[in-house]
Protein backbone atom coordinates (compact mmCIF):
# COMPACT_ATOMS: atom_id res chain seq x y z
CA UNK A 1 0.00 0.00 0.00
CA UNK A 2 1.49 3.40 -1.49
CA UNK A 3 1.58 6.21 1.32
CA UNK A 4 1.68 9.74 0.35
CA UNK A 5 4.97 11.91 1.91
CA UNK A 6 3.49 14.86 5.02
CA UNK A 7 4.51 17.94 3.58
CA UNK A 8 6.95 19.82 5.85
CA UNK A 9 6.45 23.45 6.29
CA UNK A 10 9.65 24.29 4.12
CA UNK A 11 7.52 22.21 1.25
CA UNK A 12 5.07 24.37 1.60
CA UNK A 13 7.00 27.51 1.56
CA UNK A 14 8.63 26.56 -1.61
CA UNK A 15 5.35 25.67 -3.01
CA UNK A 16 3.83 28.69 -2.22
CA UNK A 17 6.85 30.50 -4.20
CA UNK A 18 6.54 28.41 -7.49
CA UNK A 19 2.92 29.74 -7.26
CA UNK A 20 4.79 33.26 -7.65
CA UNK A 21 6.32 33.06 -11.39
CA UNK A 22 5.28 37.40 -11.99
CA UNK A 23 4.81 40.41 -9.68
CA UNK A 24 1.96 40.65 -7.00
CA UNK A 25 -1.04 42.67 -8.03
CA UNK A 26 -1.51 43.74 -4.11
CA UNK A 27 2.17 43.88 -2.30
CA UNK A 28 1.71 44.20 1.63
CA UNK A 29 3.51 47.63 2.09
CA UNK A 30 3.47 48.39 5.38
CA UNK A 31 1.86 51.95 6.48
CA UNK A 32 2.85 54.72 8.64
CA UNK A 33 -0.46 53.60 11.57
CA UNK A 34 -0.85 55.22 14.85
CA UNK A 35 0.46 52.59 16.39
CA UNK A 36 3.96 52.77 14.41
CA UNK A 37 4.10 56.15 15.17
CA UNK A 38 3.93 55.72 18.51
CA UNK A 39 6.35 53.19 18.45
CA UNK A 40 8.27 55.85 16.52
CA UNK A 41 7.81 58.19 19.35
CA UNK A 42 8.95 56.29 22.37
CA UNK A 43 12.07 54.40 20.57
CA UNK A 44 13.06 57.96 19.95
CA UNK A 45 12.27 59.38 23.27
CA UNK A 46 14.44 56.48 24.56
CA UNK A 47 17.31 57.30 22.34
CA UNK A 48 17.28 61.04 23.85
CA UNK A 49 17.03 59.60 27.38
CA UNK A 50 20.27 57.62 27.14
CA UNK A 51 22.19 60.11 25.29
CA UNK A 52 21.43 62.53 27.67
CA UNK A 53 22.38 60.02 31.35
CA UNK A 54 25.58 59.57 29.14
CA UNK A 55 26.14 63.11 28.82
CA UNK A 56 25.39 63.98 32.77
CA UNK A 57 27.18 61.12 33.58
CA UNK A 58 24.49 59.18 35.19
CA UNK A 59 24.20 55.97 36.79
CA UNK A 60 24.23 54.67 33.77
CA UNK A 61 27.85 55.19 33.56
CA UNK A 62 28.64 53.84 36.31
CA UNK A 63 26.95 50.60 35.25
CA UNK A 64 28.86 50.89 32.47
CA UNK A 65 31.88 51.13 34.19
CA UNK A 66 31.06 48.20 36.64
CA UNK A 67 30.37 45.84 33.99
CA UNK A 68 33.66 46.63 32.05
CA UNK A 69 35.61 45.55 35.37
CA UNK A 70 33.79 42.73 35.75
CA UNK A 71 35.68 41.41 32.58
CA UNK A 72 33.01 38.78 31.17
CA UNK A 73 35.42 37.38 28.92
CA UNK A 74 37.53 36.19 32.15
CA UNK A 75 34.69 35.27 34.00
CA UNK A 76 33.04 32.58 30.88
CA UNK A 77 35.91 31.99 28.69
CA UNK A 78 34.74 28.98 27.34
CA UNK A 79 32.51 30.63 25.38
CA UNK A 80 35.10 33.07 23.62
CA UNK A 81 35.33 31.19 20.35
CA UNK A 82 31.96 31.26 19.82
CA UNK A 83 31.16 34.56 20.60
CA UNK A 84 33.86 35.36 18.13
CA UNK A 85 31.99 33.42 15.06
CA UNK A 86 28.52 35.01 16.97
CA UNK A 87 29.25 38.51 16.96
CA UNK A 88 30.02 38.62 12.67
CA UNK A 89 26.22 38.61 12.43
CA UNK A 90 26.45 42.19 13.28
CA UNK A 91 29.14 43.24 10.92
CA UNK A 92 28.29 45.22 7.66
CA UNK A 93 29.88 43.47 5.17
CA UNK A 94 28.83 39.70 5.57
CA UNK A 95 25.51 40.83 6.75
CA UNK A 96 24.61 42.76 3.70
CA UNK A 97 25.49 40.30 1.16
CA UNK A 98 23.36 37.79 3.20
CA UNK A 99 20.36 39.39 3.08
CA UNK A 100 20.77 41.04 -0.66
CA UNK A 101 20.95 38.02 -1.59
CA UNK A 102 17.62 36.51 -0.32
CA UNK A 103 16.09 39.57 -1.10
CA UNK A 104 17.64 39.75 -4.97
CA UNK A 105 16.14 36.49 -5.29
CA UNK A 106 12.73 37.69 -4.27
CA UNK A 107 13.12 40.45 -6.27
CA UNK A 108 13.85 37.98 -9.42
CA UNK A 109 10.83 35.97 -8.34
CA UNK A 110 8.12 38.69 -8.23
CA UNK A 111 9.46 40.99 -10.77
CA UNK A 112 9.92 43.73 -8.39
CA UNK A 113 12.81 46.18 -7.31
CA UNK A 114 11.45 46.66 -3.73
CA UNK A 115 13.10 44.06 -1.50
CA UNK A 116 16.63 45.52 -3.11
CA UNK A 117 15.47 49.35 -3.04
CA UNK A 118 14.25 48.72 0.34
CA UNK A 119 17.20 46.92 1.63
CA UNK A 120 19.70 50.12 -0.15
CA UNK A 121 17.59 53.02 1.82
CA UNK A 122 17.90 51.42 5.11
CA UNK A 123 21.47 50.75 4.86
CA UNK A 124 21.61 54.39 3.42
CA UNK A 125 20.07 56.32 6.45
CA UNK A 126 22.03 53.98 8.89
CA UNK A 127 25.18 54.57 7.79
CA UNK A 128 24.07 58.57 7.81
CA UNK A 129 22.65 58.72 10.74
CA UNK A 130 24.86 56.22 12.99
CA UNK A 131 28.04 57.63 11.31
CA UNK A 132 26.90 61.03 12.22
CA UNK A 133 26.51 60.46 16.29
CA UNK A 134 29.43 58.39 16.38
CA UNK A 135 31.94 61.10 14.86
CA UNK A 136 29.98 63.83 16.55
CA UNK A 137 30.17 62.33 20.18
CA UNK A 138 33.50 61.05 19.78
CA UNK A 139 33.11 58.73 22.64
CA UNK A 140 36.17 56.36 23.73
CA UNK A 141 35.80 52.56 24.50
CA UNK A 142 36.45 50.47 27.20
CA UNK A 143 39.41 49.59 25.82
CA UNK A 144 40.75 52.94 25.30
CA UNK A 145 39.22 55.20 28.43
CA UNK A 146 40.80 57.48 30.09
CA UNK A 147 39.78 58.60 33.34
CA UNK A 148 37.87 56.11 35.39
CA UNK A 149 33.95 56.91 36.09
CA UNK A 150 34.11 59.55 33.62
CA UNK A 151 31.89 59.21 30.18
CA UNK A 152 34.27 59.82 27.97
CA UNK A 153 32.91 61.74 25.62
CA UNK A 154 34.14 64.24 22.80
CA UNK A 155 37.55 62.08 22.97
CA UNK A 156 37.88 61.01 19.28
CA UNK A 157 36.40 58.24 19.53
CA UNK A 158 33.71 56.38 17.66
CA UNK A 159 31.73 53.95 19.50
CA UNK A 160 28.54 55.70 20.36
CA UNK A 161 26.23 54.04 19.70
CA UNK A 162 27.12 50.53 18.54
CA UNK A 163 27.31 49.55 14.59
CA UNK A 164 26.91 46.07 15.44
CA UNK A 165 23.94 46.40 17.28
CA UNK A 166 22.25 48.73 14.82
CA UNK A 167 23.49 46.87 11.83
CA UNK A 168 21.92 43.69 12.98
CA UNK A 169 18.60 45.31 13.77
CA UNK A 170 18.55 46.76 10.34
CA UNK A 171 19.41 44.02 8.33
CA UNK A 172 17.66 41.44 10.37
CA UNK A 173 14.96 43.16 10.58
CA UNK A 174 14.15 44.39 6.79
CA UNK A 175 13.73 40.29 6.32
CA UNK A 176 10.54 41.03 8.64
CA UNK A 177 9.85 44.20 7.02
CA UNK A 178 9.63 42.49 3.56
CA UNK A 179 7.35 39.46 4.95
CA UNK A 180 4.41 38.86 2.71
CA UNK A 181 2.32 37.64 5.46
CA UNK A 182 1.46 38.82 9.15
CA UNK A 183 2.12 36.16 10.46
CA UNK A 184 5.49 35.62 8.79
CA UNK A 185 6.66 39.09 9.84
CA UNK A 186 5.99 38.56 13.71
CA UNK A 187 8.13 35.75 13.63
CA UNK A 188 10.78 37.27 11.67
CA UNK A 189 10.51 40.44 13.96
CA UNK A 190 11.37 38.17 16.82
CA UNK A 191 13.84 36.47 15.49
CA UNK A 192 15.95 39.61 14.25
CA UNK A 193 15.22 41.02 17.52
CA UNK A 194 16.90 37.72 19.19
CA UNK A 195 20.17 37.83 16.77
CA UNK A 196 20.86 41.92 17.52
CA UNK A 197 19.70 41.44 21.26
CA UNK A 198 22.53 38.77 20.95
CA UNK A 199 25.08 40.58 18.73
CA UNK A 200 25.15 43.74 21.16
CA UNK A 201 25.61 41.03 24.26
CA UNK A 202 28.57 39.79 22.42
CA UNK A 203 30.24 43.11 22.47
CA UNK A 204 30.04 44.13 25.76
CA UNK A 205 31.17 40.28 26.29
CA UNK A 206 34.47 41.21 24.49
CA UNK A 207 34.97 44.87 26.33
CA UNK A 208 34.22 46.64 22.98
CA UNK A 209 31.55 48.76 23.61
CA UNK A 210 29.72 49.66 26.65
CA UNK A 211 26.88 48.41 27.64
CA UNK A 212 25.01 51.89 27.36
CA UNK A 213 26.06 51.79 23.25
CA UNK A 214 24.71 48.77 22.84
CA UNK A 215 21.26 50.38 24.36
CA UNK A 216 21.40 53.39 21.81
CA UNK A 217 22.67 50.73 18.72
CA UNK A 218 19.17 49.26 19.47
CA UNK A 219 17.05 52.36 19.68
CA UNK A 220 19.02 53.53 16.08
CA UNK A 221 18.45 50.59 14.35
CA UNK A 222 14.27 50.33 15.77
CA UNK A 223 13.91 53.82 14.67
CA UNK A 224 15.34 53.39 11.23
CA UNK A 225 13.06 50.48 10.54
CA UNK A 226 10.13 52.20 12.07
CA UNK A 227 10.80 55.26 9.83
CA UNK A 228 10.81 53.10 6.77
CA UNK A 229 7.15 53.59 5.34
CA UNK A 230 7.91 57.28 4.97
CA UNK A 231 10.40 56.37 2.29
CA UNK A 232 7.60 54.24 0.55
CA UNK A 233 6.72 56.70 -2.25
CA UNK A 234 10.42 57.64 -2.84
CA UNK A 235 11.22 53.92 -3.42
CA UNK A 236 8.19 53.24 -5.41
CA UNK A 237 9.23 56.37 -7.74
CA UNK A 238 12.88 55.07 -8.10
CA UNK A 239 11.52 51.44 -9.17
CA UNK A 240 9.29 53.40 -11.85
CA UNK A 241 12.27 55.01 -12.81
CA UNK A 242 14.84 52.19 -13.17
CA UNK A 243 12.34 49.90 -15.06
CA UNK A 244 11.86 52.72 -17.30
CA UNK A 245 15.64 53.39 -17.72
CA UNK A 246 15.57 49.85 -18.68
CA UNK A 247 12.83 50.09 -20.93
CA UNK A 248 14.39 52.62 -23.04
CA UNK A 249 17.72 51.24 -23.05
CA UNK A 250 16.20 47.94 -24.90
CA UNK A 251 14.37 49.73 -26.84
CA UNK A 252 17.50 51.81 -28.41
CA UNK A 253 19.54 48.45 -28.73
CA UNK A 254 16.67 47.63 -31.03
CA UNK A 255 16.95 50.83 -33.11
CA UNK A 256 20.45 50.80 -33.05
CA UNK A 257 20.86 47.39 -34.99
CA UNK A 258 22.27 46.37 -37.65
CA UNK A 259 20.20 47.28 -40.67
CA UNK A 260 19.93 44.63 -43.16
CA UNK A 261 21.66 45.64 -46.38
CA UNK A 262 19.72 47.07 -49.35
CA UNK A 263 18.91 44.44 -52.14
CA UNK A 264 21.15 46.15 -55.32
CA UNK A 265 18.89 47.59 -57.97
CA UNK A 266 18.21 45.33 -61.29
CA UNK A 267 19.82 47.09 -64.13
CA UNK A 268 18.50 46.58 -67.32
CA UNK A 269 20.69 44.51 -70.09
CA UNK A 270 22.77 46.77 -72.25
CA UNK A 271 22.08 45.81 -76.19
CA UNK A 272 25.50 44.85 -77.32
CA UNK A 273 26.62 46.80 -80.90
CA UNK A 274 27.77 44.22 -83.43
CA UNK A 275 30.34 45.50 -86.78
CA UNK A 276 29.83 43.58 -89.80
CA UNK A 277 32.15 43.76 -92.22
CA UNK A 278 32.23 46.04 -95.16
CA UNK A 279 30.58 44.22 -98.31
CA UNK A 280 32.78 45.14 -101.68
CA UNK A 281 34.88 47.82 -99.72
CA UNK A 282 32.11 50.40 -98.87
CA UNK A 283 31.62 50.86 -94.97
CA UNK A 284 28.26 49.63 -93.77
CA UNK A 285 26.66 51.00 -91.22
CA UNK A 286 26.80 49.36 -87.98
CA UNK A 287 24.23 46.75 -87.19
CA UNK A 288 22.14 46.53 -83.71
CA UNK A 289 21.47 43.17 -82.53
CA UNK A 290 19.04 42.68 -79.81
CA UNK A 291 20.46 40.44 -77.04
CA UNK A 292 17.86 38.98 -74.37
CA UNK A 293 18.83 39.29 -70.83
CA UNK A 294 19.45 35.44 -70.20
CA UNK A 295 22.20 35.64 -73.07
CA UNK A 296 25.62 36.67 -71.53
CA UNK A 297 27.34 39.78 -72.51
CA UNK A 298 29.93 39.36 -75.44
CA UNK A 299 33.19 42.11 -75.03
CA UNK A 300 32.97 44.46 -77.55
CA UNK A 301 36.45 43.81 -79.12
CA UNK A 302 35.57 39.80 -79.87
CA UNK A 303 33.32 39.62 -82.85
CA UNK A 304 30.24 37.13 -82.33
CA UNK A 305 30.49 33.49 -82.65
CA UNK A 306 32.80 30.98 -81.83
CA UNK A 307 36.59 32.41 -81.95
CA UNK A 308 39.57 31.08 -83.82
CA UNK A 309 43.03 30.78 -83.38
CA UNK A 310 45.18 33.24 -85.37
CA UNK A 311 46.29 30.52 -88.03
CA UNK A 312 42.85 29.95 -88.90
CA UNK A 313 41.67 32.79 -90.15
CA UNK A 314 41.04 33.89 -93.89
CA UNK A 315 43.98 36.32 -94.67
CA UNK A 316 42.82 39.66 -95.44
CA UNK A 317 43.70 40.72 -99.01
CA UNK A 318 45.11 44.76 -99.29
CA UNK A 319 41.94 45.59 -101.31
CA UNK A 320 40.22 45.55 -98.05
CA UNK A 321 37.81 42.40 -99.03
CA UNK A 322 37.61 39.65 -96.24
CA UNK A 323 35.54 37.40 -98.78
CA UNK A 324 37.27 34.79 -100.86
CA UNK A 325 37.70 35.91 -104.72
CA UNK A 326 35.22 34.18 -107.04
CA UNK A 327 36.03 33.15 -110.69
CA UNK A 328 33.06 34.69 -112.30
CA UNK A 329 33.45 37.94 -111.22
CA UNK A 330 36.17 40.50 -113.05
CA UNK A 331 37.40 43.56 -110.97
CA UNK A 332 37.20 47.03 -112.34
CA UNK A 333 39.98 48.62 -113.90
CA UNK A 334 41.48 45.12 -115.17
CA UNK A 335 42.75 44.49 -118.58
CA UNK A 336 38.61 42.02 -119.03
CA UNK A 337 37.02 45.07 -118.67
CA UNK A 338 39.42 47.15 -121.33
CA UNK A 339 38.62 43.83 -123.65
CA UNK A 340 34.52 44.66 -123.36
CA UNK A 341 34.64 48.31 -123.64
CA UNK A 342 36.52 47.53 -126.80
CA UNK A 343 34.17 45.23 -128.29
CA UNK A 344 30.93 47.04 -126.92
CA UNK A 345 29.80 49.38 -130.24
């Protein structure tokens, strides 16, 4: 008795893509709601709250400090080597190629730019906006400081807020911002929150950021993603304009072709002009023969007809006659024709 294979839930999400060969009519693009922008609100109010306890050099700071003498990394070294491997999920470079990768795909699948164009604006306006505090608060690491309990700010430094933290809540989270489903973007919203929660833990682990950046890395990255539908209509109008680009770039590979070469014009057969030969010395004048088009052209210095070899041909007497002499016929001015005028009465 035959049994039929249970479909696994990866079956069924690769079925559900080979039922996507062309662009969705009706892509879920997330809105700007009230409850995003209240979301929107507090993550930022919470980025302003711990820039300022840094500033006044809070309790906060001293956390920070406490935890940097508690060394982690002495206290659980057994878990060094994989915190090492751990901690790449929040660098720039392998990151993005992970995820423009899935997303390219999807892009191929549905015919659509957005996943990419989505993908480049986020990365955009965190490298702008994280690259901005750092280099403008100039905050030193642990690894670096200075004076002890102080916050170490306006030093040179560029740590504040952490890049790994806010690169692996942006590019672990557009994967959830891109889900097609509800569903599928809760779960991938709690799963990129896991991986930067965990990427920002692995940092302060290895004394390279305080644990106060790590805080602000995960406010800059939420507010990024949160600020995403505003950008909606500007990415929209850039895959409108691409496609187009496209569009007219085909279309003047097709006009700029090679043309296929004129078919020469059919001239008509020239009517070949045949000399006959003088008949009793006088000229004649020349002769026209009509020629049809099939018959090939004869050079004008070979006479018609088959040709001869030089040693056949009839010598040409000085009197200018090319026919042979007959016996019946006298030429003038010849002692004959001084006989008959003689005779003739």
């Amino acid at each position: 008795m035959r049994t039929e294979r249970n479909l696994t839930r990866l079956d069924r999400v690769f079925a559900r893509l080979d039922r996507e060969p062309e662009r969705p009519a009706h892509l879920d693009v997330p809105k700007m709601s009230r409850h995003r922008i209240a979301l929107f609100a507090s993550t930022l109010a919470f980025y302003v709250a711990i820039v300022w306890a840094v500033l006044i050099t809070s309790w906060l700071v001293r956390l920070d400090w406490q935890v940097m003498f508690f060394r982690p990394y002495q206290q659980w070294p057994e878990i060094h080597a994989f915190v090492d491997y751990y901690v790449v999920l929040g660098q720039r470079g392998p990151t993005a190629v992970m995820v423009a990768a899935w997303l390219g795909w999807r892009s191929w699948r549905q015919h659509t730019l957005r996943p990419l164009l989505a993908l480049g604006v986020s990365l955009l306006l965190l490298n702008v906006t994280v690259g901005a505090a750092k280099y403008g608060m100039g905050r030193l690491g642990p690894h670096y400081a200075t004076e002890i309990g102080s916050n170490e700010m306006w030093l040179g430094g560029d740590i504040f807020p952490s890049g790994h933290t806010a690169n692996a809540v942006v590019t672990w989270g557009i994967l959830a911002y891109m889900a097609s489903t509800p569903r599928a973007r809760r779960w991938l919203s709690a799963l990129s929150a896991v991986t930067a929660l965990g990427v920002g833990m692995s940092t302060v682990y290895l004394g390279t950021h305080w644990l106060s950046d790590v805080l602000l890395g995960w406010a800059a990255g939420l507010l990024i993603l949160l600020a995403l539908p505003w950008f909606e209509p500007l990415i929209t109008r850039s895959e409108a304009w691409l496609l187009g680009l496209r569009d007219r770039v085909r279309e003047g590979r097709g006009r700029t072709g090679p043309a296929p070469a004129p078919a020469p014009a059919k001239q008509p057969a020239a009517t070949p002009v045949v000399l006959l030969p003088p008949v009793g010395g006088r000229k004649e004048a020349p002769v026209c023969e009509p020629v049809s088009s099939s018959r090939p052209r004869t050079p004008a210095y070979l006479a018609p007809g088959p040709h001869t070899s030089r040693g056949e041909r009839t010598p040409v007497a000085p009197a200018g006659s090319r026919r042979p002499p007959h016996s019946d016929r006298v030429l003038r001015g010849t002692a004959g024709s001084g006989s008959n005028s003689a005779t003739r009465p």
